[in-house]
PDB file of N, CA and C in Angstrom:
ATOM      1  N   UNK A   1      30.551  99.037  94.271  1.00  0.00           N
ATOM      2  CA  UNK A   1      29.491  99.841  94.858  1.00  0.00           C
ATOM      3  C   UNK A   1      29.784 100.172  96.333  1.00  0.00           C
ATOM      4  N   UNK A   2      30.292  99.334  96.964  1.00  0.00           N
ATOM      5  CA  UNK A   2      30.746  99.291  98.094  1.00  0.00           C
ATOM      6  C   UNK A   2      31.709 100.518  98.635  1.00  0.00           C
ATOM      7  N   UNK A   3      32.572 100.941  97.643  1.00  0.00           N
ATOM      8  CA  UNK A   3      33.207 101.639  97.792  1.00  0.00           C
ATOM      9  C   UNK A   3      32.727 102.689  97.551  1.00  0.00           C
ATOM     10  N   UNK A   4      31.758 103.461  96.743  1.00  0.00           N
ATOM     11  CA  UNK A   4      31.125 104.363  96.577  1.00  0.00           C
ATOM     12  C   UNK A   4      29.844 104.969  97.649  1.00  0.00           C
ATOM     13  N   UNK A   5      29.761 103.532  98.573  1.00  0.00           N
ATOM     14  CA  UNK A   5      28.550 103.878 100.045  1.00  0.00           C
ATOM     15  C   UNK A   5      30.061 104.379 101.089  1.00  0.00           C
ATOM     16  N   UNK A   6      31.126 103.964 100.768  1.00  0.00           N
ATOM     17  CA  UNK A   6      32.051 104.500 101.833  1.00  0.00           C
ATOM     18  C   UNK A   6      32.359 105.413 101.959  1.00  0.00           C
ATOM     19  N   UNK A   7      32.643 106.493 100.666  1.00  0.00           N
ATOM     20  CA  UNK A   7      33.136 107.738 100.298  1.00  0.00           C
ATOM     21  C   UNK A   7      31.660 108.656 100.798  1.00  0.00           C
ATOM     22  N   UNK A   8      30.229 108.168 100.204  1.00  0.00           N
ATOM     23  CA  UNK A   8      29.141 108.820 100.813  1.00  0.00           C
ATOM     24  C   UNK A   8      29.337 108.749 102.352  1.00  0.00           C
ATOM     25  N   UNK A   9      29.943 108.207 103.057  1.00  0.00           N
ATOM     26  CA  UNK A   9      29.780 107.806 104.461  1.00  0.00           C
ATOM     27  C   UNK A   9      30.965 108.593 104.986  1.00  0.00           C
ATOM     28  N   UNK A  10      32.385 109.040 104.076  1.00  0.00           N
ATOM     29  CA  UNK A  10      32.516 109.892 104.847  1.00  0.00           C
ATOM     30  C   UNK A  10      32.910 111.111 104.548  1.00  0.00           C
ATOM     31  N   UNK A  11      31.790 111.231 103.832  1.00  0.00           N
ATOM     32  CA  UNK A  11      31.411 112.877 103.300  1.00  0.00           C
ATOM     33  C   UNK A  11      30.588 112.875 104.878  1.00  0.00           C
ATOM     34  N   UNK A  12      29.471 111.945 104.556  1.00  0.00           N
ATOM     35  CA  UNK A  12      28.287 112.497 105.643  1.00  0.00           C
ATOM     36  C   UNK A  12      29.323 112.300 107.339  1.00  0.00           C
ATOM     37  N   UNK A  13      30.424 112.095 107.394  1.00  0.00           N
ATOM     38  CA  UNK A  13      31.059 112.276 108.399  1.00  0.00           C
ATOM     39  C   UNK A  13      31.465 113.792 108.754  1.00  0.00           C
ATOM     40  N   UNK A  14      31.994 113.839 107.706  1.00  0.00           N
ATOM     41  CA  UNK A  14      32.164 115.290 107.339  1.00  0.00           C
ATOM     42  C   UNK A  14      31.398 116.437 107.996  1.00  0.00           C
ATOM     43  N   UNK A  15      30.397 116.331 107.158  1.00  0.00           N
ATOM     44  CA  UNK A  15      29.301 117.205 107.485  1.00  0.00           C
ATOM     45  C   UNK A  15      28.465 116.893 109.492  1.00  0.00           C
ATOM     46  N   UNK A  16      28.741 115.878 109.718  1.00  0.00           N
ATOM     47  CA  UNK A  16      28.455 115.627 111.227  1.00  0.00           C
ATOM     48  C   UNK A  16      29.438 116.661 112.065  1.00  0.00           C
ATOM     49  N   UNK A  17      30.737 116.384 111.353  1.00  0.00           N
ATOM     50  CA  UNK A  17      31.623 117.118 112.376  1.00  0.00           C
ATOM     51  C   UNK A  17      31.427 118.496 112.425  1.00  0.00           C
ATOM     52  N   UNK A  18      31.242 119.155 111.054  1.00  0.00           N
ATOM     53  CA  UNK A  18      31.028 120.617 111.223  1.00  0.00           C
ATOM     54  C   UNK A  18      29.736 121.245 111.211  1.00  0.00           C
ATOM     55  N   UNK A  19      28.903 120.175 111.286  1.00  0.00           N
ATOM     56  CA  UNK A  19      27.430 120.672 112.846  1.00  0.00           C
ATOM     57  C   UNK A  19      28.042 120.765 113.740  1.00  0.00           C
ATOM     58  N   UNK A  20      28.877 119.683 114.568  1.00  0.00           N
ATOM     59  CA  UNK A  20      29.055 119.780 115.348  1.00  0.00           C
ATOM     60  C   UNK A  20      29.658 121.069 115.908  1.00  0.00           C
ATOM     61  N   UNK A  21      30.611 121.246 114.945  1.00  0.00           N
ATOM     62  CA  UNK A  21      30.996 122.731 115.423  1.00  0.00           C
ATOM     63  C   UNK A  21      30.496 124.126 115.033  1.00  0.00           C
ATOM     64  N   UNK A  22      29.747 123.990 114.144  1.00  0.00           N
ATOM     65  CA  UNK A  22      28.281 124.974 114.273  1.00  0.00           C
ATOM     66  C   UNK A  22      27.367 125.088 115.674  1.00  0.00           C
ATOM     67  N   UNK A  23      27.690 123.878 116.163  1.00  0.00           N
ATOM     68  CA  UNK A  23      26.124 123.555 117.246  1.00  0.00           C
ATOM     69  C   UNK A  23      26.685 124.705 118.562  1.00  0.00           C
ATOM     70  N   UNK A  24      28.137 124.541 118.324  1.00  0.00           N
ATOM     71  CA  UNK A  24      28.935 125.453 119.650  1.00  0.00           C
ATOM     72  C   UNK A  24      28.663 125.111 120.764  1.00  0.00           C
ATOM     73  N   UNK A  25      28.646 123.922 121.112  1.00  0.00           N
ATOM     74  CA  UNK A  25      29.001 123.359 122.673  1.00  0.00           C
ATOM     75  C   UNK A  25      27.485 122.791 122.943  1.00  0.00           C
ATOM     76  N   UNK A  26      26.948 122.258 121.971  1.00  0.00           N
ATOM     77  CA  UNK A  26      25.130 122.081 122.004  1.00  0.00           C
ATOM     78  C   UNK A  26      24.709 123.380 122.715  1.00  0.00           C
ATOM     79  N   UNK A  27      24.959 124.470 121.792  1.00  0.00           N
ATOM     80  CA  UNK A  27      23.315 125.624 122.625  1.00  0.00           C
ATOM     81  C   UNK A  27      22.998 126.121 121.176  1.00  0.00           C
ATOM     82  N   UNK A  28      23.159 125.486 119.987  1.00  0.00           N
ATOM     83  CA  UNK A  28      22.336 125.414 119.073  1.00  0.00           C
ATOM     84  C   UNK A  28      21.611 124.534 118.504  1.00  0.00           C
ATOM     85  N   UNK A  29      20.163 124.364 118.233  1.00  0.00           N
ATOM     86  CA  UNK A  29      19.194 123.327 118.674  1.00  0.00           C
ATOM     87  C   UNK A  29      19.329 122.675 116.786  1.00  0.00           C
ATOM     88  N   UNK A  30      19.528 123.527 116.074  1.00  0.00           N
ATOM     89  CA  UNK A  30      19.768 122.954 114.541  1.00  0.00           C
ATOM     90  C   UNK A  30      20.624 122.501 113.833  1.00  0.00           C
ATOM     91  N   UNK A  31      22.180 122.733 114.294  1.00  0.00           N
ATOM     92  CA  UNK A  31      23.412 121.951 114.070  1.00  0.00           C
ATOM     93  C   UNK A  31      23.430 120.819 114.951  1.00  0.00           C
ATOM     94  N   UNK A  32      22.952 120.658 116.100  1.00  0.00           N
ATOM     95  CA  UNK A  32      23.053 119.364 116.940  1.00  0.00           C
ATOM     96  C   UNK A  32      22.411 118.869 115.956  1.00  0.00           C
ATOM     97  N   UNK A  33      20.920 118.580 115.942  1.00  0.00           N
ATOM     98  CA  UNK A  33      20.066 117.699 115.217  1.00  0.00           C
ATOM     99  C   UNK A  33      20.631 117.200 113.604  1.00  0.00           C
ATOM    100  N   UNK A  34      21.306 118.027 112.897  1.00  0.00           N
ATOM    101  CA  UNK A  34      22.175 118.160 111.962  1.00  0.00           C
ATOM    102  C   UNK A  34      23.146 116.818 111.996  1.00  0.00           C
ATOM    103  N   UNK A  35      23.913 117.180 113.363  1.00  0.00           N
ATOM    104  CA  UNK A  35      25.077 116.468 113.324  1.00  0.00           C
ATOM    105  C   UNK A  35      24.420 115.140 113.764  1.00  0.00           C
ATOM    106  N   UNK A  36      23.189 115.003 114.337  1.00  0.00           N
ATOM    107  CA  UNK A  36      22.795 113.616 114.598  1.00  0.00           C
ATOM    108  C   UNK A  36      22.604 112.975 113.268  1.00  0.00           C
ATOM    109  N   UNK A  37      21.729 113.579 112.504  1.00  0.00           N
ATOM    110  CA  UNK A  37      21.587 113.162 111.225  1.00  0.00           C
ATOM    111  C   UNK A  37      22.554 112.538 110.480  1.00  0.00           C
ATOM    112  N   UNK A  38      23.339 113.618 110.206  1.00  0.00           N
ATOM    113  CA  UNK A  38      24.855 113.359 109.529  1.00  0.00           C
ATOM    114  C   UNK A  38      25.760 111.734 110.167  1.00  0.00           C
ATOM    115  N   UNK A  39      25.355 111.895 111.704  1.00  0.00           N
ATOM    116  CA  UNK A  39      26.254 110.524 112.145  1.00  0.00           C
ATOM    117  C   UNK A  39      25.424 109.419 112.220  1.00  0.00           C
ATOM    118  N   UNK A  40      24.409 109.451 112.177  1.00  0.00           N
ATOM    119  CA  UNK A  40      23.422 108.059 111.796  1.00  0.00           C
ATOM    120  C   UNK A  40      23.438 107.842 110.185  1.00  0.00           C
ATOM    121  N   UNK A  41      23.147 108.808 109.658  1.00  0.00           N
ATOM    122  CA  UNK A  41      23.519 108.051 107.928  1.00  0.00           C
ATOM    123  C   UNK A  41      25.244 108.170 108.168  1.00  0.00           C
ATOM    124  N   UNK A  42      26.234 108.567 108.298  1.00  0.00           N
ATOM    125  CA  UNK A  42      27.811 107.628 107.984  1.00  0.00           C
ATOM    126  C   UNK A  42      27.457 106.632 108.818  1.00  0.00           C
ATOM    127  N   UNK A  43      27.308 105.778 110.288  1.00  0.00           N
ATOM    128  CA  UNK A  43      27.155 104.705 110.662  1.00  0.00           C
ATOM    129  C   UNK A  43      26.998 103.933 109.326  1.00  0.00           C
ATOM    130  N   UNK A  44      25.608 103.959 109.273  1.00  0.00           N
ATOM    131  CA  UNK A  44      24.927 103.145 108.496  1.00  0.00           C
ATOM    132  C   UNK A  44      25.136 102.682 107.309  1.00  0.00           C
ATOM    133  N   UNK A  45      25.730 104.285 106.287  1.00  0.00           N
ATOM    134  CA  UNK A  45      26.401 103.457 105.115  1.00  0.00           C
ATOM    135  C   UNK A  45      27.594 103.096 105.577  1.00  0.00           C
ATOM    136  N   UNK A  46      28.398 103.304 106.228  1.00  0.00           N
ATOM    137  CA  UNK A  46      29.772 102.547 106.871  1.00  0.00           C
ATOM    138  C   UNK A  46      29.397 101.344 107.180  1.00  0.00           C
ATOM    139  N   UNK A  47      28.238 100.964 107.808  1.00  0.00           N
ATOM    140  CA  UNK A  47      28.196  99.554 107.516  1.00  0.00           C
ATOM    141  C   UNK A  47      27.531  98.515 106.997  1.00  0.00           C
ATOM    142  N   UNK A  48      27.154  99.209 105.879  1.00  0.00           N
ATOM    143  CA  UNK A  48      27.178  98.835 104.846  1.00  0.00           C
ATOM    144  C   UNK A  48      28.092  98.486 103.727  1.00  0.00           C
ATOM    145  N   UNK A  49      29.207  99.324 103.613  1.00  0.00           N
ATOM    146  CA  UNK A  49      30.265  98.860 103.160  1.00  0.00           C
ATOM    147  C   UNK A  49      30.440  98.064 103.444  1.00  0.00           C
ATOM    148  N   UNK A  50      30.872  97.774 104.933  1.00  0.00           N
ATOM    149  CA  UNK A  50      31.522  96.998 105.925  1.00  0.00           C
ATOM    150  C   UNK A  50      30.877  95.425 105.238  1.00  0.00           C
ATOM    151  N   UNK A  51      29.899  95.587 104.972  1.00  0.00           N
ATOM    152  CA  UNK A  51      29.519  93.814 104.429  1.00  0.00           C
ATOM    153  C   UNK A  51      30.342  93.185 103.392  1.00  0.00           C
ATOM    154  N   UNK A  52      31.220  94.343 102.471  1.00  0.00           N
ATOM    155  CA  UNK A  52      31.627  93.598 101.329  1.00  0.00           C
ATOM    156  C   UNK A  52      33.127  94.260 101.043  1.00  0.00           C
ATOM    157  N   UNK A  53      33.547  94.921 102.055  1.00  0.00           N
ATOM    158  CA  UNK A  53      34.912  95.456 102.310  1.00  0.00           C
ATOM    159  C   UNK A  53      35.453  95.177 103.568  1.00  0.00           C
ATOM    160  N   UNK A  54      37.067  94.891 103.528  1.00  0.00           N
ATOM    161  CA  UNK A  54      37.523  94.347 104.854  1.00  0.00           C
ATOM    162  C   UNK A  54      37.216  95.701 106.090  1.00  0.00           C
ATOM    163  N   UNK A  55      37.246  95.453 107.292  1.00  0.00           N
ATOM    164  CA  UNK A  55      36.581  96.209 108.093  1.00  0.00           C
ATOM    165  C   UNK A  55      38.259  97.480 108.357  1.00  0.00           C
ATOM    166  N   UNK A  56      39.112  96.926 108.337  1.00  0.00           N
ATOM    167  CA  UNK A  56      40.540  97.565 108.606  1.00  0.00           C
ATOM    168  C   UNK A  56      40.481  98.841 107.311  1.00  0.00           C
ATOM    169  N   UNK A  57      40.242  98.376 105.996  1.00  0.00           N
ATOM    170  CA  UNK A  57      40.536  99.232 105.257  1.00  0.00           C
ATOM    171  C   UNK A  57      39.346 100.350 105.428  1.00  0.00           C
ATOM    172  N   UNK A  58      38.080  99.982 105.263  1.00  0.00           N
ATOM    173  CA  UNK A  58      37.078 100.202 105.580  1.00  0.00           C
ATOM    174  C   UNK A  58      36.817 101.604 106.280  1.00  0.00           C
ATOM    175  N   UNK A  59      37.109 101.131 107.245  1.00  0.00           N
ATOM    176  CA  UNK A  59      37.713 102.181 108.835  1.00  0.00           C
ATOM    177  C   UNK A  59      38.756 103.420 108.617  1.00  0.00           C
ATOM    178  N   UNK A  60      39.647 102.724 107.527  1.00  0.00           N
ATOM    179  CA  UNK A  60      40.737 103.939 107.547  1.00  0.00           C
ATOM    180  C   UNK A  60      40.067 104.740 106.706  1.00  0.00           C
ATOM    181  N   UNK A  61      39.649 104.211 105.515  1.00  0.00           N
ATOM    182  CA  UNK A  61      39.719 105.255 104.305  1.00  0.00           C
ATOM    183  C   UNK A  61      38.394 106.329 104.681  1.00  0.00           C
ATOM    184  N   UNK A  62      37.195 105.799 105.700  1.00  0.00           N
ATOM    185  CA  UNK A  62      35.863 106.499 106.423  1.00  0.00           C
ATOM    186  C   UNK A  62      36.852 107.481 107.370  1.00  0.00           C
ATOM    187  N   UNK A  63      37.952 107.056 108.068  1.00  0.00           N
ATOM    188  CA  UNK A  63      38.228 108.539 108.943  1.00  0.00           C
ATOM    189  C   UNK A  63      39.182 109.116 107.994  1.00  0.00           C
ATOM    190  N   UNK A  64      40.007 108.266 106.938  1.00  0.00           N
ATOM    191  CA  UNK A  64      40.846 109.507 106.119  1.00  0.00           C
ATOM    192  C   UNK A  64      39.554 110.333 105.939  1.00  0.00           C
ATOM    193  N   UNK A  65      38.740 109.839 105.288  1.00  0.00           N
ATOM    194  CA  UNK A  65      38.017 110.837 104.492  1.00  0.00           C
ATOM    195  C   UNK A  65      37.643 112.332 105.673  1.00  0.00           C
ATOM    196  N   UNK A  66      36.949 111.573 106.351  1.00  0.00           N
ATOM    197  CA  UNK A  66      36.542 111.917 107.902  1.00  0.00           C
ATOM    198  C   UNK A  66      37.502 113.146 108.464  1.00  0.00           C
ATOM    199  N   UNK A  67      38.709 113.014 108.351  1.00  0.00           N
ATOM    200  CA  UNK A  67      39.335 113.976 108.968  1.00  0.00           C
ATOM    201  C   UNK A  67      40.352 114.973 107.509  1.00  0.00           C
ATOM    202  N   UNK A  68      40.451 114.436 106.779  1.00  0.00           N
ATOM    203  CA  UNK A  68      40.632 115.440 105.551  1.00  0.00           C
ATOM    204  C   UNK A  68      39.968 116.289 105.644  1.00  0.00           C
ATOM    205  N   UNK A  69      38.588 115.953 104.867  1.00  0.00           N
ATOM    206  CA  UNK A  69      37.199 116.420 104.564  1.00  0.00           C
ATOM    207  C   UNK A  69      37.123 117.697 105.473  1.00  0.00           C
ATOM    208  N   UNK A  70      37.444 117.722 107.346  1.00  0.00           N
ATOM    209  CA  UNK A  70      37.334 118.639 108.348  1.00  0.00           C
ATOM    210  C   UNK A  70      38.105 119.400 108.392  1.00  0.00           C
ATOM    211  N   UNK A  71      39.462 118.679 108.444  1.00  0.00           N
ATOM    212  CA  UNK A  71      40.159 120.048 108.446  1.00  0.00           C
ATOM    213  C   UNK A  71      40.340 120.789 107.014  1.00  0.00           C
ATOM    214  N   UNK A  72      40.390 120.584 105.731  1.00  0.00           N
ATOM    215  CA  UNK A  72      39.452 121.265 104.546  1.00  0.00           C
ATOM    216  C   UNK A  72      38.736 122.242 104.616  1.00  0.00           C
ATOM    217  N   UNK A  73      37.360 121.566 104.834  1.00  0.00           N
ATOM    218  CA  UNK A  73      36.599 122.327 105.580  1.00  0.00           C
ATOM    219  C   UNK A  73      37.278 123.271 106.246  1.00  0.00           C
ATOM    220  N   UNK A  74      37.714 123.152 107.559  1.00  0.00           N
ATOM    221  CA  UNK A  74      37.979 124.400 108.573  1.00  0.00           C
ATOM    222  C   UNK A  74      38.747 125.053 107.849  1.00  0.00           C
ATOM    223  N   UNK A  75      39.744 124.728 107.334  1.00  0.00           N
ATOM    224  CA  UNK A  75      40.476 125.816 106.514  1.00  0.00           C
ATOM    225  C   UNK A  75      39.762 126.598 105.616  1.00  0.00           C
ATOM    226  N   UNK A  76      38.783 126.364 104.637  1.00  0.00           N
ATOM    227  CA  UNK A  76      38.150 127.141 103.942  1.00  0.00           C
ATOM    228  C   UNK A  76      36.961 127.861 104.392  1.00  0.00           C
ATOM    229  N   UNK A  77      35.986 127.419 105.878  1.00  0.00           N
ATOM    230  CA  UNK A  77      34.942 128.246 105.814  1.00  0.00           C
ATOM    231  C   UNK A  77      35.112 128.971 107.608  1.00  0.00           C
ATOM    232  N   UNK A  78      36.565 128.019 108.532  1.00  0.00           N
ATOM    233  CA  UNK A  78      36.365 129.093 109.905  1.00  0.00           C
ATOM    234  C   UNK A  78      37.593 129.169 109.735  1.00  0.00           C
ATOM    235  N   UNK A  79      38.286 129.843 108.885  1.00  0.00           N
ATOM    236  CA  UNK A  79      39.739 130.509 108.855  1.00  0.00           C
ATOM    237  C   UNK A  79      40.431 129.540 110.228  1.00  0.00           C
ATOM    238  N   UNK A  80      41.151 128.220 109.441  1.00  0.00           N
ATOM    239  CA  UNK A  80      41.806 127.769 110.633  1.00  0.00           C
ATOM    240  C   UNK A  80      42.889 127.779 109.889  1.00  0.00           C
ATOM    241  N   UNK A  81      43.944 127.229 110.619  1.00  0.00           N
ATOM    242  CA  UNK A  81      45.525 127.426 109.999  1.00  0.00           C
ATOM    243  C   UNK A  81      45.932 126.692 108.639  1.00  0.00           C
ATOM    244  N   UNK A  82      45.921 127.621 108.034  1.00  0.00           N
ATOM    245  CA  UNK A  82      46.886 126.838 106.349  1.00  0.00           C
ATOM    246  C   UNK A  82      47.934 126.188 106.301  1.00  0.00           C
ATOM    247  N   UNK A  83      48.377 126.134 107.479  1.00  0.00           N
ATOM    248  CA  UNK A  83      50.316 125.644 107.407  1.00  0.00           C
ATOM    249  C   UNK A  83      50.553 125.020 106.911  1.00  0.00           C
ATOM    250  N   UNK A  84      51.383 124.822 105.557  1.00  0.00           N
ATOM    251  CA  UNK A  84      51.924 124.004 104.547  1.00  0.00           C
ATOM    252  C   UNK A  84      52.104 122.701 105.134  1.00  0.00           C
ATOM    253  N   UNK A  85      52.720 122.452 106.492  1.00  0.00           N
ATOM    254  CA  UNK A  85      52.863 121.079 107.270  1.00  0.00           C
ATOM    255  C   UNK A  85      51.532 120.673 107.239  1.00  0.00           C
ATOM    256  N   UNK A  86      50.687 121.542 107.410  1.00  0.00           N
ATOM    257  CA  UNK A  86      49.230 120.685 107.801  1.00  0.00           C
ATOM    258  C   UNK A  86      48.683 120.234 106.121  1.00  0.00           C
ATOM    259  N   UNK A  87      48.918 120.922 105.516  1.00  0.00           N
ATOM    260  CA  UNK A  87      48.388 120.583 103.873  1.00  0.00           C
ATOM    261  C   UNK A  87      49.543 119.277 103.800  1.00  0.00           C
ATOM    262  N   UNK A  88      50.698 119.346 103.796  1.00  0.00           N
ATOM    263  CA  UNK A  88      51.064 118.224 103.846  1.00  0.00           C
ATOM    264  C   UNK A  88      51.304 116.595 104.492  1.00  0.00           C
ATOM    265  N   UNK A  89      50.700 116.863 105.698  1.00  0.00           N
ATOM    266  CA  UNK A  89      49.908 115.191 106.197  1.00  0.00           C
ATOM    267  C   UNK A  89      48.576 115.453 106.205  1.00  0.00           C
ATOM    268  N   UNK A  90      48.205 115.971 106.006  1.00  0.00           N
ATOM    269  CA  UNK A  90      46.999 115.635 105.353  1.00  0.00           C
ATOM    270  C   UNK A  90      46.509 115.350 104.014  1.00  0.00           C
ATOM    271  N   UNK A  91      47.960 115.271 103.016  1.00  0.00           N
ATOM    272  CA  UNK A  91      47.403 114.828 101.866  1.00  0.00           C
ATOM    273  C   UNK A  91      48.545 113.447 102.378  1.00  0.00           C
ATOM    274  N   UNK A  92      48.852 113.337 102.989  1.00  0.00           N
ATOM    275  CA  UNK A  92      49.701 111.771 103.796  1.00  0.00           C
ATOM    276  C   UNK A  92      48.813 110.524 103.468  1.00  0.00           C
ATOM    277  N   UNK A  93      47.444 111.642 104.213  1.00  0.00           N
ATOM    278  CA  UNK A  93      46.252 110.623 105.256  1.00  0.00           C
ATOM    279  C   UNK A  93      45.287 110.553 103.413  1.00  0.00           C
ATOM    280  N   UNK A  94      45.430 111.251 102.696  1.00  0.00           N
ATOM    281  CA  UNK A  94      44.727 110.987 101.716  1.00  0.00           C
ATOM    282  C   UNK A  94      45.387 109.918 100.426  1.00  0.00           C
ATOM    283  N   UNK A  95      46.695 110.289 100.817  1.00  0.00           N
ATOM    284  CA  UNK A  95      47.571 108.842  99.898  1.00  0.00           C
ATOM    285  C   UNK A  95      47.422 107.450 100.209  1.00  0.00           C
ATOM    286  N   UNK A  96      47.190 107.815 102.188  1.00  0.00           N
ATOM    287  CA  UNK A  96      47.339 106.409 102.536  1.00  0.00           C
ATOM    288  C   UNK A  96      45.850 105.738 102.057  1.00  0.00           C
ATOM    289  N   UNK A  97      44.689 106.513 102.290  1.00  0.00           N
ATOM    290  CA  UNK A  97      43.336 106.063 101.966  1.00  0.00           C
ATOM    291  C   UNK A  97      43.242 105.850 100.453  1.00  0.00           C
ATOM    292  N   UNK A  98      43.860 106.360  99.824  1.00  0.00           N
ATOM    293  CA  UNK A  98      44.082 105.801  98.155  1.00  0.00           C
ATOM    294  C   UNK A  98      44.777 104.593  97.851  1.00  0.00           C
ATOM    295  N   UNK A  99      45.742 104.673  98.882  1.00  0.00           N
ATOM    296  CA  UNK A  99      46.473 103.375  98.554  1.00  0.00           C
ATOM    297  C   UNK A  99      45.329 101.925  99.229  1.00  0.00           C
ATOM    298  N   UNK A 100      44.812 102.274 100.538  1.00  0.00           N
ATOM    299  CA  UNK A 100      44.436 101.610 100.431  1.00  0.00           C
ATOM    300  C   UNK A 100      43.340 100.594  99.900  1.00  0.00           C
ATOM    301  N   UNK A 101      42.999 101.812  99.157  1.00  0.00           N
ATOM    302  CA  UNK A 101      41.810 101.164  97.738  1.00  0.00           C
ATOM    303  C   UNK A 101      42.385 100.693  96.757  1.00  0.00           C
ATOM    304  N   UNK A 102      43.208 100.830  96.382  1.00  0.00           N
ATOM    305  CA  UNK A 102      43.983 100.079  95.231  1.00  0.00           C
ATOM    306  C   UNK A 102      44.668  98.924  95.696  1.00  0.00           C
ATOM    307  N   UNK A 103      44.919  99.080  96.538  1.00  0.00           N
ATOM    308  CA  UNK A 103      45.432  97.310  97.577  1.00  0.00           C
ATOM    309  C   UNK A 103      44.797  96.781  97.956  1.00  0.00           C
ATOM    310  N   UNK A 104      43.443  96.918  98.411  1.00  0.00           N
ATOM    311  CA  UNK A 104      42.290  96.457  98.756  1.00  0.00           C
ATOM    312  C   UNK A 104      41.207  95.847  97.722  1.00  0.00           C
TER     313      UNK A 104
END
């Protein structure tokens, strides 16, 4: 179960970051509040995991997700760069967060 509040935690990371960059430098009053939202629930189920998963693996596989998830994101909804290099460590950062669930 534990592992299933982690993956929710960093989806909702996810979604914090790209309020954040909706909010455009805070002078939008509904992606800020957004992205607060978004980073108080990942905290929270992050540590929640954290009670019954080591905190090292924990950590990685919340920012793999965390920074996959974004640049994903940016690639599909603010036209950011496709570069095959970037598709490829970033599925690096998604092997390593797999592996470390299966070793964990």
């Amino acid at each position: 179960m534990a592992w299933i509040v982690l993956v929710f935690a960093g989806f909702a990371e996810v979604g914090g970051v790209i309020s954040l960059k909706m909010a455009e430098g805070f002078k939008k009053i509904k992606p800020m509040f957004s992205a607060f939202l978004f980073g108080c629930a990942s905290f929270y189920m992050l540590s929640i995991a954290m009670k019954t998963l080591p905190v090292g693996s924990a950590y990685a596989v919340w920012t793999g997700i965390g920074t996959a998830g974004s640049v994903l994101v940016g690639m599909a909804f603010f036209n950011e760069n496709r570069d095959i290099k970037r598709i490829v460590l970033i599925s690096c950062i998604v092997i390593a967060a797999v592996g470390l669930k299966i070793t964990g």
